[in-house]
PDB file of N, CA and C in Angstrom:
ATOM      1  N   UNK A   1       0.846  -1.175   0.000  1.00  0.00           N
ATOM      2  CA  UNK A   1       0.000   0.000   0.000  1.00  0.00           C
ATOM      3  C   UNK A   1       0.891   1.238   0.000  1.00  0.00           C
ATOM      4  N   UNK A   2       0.666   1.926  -0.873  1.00  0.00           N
ATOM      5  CA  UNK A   2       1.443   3.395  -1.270  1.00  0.00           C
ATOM      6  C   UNK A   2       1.201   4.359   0.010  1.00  0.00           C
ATOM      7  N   UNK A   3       2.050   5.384   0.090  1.00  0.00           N
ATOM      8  CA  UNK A   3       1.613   6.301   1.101  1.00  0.00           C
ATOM      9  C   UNK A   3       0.358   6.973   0.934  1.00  0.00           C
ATOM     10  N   UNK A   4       0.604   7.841   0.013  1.00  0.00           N
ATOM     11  CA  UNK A   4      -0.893   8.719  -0.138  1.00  0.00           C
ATOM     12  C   UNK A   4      -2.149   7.519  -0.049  1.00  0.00           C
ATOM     13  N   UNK A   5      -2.446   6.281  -0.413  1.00  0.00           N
ATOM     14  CA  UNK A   5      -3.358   5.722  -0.144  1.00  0.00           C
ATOM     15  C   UNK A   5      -3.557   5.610   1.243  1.00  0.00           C
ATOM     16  N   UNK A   6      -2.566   5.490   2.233  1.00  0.00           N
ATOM     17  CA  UNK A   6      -2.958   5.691   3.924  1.00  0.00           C
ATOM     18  C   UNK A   6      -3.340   6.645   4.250  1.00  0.00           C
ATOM     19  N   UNK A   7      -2.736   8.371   3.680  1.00  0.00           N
ATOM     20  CA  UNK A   7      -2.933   8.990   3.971  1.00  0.00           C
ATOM     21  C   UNK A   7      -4.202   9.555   3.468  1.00  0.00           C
ATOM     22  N   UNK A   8      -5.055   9.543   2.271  1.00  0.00           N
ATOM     23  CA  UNK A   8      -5.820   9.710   2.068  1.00  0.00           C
ATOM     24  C   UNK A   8      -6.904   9.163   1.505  1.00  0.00           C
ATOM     25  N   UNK A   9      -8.086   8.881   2.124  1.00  0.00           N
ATOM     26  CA  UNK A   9      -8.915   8.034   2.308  1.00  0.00           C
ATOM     27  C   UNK A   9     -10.348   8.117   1.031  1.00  0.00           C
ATOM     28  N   UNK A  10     -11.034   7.223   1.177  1.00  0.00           N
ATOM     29  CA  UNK A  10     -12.244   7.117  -0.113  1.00  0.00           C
ATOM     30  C   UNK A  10     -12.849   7.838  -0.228  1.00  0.00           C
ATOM     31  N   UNK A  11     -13.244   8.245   1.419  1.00  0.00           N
ATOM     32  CA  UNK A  11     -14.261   9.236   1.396  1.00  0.00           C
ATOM     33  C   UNK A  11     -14.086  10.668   1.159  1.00  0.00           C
ATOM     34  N   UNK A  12     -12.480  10.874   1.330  1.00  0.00           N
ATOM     35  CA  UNK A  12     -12.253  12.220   1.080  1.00  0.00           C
ATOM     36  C   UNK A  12     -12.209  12.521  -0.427  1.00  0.00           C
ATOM     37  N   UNK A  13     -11.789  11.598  -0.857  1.00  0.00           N
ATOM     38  CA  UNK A  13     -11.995  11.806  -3.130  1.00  0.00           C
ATOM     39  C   UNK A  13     -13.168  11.835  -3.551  1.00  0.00           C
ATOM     40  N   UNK A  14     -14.117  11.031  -2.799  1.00  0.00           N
ATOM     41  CA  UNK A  14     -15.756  10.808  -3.498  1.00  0.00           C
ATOM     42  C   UNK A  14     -16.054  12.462  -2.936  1.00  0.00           C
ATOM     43  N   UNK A  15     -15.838  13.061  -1.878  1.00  0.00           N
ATOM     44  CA  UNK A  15     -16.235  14.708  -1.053  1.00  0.00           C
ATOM     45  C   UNK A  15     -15.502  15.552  -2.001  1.00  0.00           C
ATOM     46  N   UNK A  16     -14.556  15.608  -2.289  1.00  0.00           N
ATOM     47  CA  UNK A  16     -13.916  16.526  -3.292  1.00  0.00           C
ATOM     48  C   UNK A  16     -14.266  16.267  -4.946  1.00  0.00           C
ATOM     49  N   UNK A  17     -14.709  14.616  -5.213  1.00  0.00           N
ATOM     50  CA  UNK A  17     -15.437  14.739  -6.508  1.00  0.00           C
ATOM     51  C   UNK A  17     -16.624  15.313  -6.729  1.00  0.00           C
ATOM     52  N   UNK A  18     -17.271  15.327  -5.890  1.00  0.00           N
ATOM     53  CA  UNK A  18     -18.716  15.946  -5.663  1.00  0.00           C
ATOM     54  C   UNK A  18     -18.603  17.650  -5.188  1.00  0.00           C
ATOM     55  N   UNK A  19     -17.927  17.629  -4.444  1.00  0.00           N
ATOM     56  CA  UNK A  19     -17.997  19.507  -4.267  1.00  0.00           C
ATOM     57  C   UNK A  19     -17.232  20.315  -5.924  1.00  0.00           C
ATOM     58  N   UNK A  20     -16.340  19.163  -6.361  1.00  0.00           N
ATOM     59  CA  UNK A  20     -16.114  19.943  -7.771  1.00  0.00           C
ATOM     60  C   UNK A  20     -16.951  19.790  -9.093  1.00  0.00           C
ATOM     61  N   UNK A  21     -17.692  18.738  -8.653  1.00  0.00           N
ATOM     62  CA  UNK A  21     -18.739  18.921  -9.488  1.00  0.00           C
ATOM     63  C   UNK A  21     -19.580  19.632  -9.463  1.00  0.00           C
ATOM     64  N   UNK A  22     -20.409  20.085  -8.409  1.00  0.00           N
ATOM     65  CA  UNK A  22     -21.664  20.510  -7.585  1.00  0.00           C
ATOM     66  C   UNK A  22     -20.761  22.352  -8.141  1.00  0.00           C
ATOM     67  N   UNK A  23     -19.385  22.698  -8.173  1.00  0.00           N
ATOM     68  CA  UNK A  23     -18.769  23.799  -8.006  1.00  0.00           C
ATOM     69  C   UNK A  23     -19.227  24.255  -9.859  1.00  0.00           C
ATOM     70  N   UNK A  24     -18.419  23.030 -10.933  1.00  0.00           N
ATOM     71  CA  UNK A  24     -18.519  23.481 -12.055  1.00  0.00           C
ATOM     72  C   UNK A  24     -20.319  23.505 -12.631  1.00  0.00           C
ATOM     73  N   UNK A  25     -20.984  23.069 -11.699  1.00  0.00           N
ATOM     74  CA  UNK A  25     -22.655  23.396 -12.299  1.00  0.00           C
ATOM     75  C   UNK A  25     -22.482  24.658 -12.172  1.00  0.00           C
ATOM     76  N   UNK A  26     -22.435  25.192 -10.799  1.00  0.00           N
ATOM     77  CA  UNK A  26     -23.007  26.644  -9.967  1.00  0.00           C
ATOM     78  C   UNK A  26     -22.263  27.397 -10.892  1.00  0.00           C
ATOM     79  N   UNK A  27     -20.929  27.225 -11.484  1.00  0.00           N
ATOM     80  CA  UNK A  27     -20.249  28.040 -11.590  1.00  0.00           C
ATOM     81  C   UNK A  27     -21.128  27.861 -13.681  1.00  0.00           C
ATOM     82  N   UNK A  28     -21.344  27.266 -14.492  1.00  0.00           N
ATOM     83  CA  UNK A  28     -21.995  27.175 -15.614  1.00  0.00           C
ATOM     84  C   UNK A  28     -23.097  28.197 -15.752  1.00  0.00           C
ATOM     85  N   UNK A  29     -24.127  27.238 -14.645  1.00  0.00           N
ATOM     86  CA  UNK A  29     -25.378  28.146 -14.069  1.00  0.00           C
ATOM     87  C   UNK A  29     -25.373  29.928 -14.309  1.00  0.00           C
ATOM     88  N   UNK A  30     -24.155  30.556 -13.329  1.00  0.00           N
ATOM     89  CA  UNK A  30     -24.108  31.027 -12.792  1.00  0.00           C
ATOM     90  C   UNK A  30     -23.620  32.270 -14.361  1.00  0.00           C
ATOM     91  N   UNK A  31     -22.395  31.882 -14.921  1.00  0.00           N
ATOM     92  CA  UNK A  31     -22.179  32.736 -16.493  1.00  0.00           C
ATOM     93  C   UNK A  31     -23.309  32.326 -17.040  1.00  0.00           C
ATOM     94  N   UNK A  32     -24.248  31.584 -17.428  1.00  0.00           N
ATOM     95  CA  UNK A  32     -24.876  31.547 -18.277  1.00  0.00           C
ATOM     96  C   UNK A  32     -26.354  32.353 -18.331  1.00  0.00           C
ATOM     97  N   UNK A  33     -26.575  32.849 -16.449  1.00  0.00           N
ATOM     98  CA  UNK A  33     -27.487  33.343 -16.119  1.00  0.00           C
ATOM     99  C   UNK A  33     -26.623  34.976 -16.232  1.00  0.00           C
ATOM    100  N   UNK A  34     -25.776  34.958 -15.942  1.00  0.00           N
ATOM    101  CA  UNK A  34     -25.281  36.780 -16.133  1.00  0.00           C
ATOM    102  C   UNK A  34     -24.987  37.100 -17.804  1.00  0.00           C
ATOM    103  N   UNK A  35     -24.830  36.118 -18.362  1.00  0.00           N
ATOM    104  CA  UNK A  35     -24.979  36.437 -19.895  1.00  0.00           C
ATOM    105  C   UNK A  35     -26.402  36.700 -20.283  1.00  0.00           C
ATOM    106  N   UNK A  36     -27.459  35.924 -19.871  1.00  0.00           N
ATOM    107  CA  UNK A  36     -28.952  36.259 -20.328  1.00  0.00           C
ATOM    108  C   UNK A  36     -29.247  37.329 -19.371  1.00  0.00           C
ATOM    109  N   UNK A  37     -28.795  37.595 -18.098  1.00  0.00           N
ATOM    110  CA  UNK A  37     -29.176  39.074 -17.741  1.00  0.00           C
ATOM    111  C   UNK A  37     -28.406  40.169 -18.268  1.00  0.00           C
ATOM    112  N   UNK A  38     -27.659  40.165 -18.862  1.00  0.00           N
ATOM    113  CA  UNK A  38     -26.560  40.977 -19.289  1.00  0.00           C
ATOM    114  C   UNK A  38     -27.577  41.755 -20.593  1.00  0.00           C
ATOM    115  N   UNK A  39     -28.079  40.556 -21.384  1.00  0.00           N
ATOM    116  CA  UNK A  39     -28.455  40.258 -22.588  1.00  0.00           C
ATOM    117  C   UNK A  39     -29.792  41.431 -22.843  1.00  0.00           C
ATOM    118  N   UNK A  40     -30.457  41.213 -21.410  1.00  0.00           N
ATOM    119  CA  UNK A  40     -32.202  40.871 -21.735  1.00  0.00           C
ATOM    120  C   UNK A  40     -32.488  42.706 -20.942  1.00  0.00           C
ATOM    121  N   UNK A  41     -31.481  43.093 -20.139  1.00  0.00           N
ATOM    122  CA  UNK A  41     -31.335  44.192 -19.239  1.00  0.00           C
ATOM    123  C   UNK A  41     -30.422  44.904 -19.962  1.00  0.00           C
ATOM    124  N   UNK A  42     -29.267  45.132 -20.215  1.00  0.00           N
ATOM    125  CA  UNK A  42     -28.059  45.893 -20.900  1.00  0.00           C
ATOM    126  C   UNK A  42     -28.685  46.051 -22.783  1.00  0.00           C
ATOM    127  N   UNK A  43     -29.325  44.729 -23.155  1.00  0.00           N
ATOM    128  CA  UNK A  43     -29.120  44.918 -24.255  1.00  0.00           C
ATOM    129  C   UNK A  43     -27.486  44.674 -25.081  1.00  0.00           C
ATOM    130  N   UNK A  44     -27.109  43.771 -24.192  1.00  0.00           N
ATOM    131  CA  UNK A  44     -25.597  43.737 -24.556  1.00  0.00           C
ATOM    132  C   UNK A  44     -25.372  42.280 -24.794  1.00  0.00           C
ATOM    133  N   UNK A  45     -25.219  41.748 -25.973  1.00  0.00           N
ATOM    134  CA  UNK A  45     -24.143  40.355 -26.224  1.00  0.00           C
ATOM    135  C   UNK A  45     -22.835  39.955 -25.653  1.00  0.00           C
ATOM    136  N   UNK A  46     -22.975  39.536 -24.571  1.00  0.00           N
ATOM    137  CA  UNK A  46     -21.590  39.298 -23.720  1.00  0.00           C
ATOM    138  C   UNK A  46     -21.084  37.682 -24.157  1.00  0.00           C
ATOM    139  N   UNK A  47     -20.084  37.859 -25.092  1.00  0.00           N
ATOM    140  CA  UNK A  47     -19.934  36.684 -25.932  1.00  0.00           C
ATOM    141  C   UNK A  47     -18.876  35.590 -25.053  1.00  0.00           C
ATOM    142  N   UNK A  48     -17.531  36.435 -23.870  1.00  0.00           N
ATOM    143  CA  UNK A  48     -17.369  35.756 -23.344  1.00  0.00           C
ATOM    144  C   UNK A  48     -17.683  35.204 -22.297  1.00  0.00           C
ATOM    145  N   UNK A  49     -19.227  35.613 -21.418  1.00  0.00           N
ATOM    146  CA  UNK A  49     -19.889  34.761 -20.622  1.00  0.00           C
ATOM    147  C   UNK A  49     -20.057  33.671 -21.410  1.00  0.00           C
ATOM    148  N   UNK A  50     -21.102  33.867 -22.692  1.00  0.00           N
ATOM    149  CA  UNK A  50     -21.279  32.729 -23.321  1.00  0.00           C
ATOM    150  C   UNK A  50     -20.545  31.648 -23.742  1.00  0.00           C
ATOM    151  N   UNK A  51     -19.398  31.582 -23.915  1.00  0.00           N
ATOM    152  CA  UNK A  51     -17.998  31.034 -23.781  1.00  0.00           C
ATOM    153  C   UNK A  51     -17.820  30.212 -22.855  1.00  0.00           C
ATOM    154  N   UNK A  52     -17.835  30.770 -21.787  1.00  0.00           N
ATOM    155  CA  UNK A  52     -17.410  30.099 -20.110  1.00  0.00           C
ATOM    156  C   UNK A  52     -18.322  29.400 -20.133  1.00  0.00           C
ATOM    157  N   UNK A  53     -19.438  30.135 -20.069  1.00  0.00           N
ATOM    158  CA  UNK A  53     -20.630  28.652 -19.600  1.00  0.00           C
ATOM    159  C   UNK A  53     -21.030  27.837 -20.726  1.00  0.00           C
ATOM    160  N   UNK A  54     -21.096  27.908 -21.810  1.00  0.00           N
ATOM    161  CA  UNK A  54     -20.607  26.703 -22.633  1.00  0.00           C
ATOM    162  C   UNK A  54     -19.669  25.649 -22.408  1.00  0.00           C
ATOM    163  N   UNK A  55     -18.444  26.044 -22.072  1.00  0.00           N
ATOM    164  CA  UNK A  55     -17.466  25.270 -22.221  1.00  0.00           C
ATOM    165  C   UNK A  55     -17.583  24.653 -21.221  1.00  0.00           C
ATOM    166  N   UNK A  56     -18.305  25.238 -19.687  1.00  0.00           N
ATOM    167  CA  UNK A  56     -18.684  24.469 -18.315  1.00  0.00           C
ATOM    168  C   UNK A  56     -19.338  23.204 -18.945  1.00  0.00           C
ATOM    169  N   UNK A  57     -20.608  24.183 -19.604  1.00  0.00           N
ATOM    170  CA  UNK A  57     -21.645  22.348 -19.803  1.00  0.00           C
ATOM    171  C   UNK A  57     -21.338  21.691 -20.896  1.00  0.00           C
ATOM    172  N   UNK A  58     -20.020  21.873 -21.581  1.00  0.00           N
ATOM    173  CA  UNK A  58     -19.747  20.700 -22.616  1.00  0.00           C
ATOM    174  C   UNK A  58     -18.538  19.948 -22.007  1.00  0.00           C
ATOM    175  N   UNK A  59     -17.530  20.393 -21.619  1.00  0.00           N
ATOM    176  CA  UNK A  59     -17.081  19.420 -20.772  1.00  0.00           C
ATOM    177  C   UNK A  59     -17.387  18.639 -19.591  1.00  0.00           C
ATOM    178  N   UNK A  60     -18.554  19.368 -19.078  1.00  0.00           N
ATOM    179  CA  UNK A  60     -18.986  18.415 -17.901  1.00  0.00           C
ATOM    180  C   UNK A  60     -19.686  17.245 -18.702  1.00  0.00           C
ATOM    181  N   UNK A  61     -20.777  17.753 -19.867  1.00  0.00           N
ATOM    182  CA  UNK A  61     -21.189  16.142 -20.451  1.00  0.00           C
ATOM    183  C   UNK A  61     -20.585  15.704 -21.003  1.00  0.00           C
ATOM    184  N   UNK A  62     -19.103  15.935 -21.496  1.00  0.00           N
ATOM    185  CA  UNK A  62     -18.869  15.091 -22.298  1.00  0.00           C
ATOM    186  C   UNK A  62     -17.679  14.067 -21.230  1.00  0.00           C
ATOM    187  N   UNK A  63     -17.691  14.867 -19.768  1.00  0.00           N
ATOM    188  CA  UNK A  63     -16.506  13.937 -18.580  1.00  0.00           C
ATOM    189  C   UNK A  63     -17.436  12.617 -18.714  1.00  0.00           C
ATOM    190  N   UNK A  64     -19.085  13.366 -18.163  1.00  0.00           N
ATOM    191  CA  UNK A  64     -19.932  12.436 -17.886  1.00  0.00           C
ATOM    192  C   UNK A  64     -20.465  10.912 -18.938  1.00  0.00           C
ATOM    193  N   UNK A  65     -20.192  11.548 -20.481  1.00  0.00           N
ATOM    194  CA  UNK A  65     -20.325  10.063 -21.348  1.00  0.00           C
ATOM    195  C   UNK A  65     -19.415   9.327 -20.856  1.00  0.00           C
ATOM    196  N   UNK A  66     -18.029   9.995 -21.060  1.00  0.00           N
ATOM    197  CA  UNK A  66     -16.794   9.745 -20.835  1.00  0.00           C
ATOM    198  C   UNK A  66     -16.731   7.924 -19.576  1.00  0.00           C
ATOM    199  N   UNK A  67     -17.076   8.749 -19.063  1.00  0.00           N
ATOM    200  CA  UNK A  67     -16.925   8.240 -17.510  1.00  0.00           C
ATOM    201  C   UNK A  67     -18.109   6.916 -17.385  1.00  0.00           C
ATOM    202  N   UNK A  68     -19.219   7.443 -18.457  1.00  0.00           N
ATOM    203  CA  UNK A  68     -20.171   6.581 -18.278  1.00  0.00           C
ATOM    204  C   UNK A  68     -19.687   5.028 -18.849  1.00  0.00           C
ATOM    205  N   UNK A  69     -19.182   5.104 -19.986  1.00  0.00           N
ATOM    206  CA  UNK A  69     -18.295   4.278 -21.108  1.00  0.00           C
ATOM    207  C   UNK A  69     -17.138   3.551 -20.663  1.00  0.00           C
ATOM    208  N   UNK A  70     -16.575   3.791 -19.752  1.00  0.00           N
ATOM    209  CA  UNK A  70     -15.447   3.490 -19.299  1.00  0.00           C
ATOM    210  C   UNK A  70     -15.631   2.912 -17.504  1.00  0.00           C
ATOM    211  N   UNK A  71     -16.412   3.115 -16.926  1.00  0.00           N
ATOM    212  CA  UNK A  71     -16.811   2.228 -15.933  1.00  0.00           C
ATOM    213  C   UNK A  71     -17.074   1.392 -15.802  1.00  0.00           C
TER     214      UNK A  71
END
């Protein structure tokens, strides 16, 4: 058994896989909702919100095929 496996345990990777997941929604959510308020209030095309939160929810589905396929 390797060190870091003593030192760090199952439950702490499954807690940090999940708070960085749970992080890159909020954080998708979160540009994609200040781009449509930006949008709908300013009257302004904010192309690199749209950017960020794109690229949030295409790499998160495509971790998630990913991951689905390979388990």
């Amino acid at each position: 058994m390797s060190i870091p496996n003593q030192v760090i345990d199952e439950r702490f990777l499954r807690h940090r896989q999940r708070s960085t997941s749970i992080a890159g929604i909020v954080g998708g959510v979160l540009a994609l909702s200040l781009f449509l308020y930006r949008h709908y209030v300013d009257h302004r095309w904010n192309w690199d919100l749209l950017a960020v939160g794109l690229t949030i929810v295409v790499v998160k589905l495509v971790v998630m095929i990913w991951s689905h396929f390979t388990d």
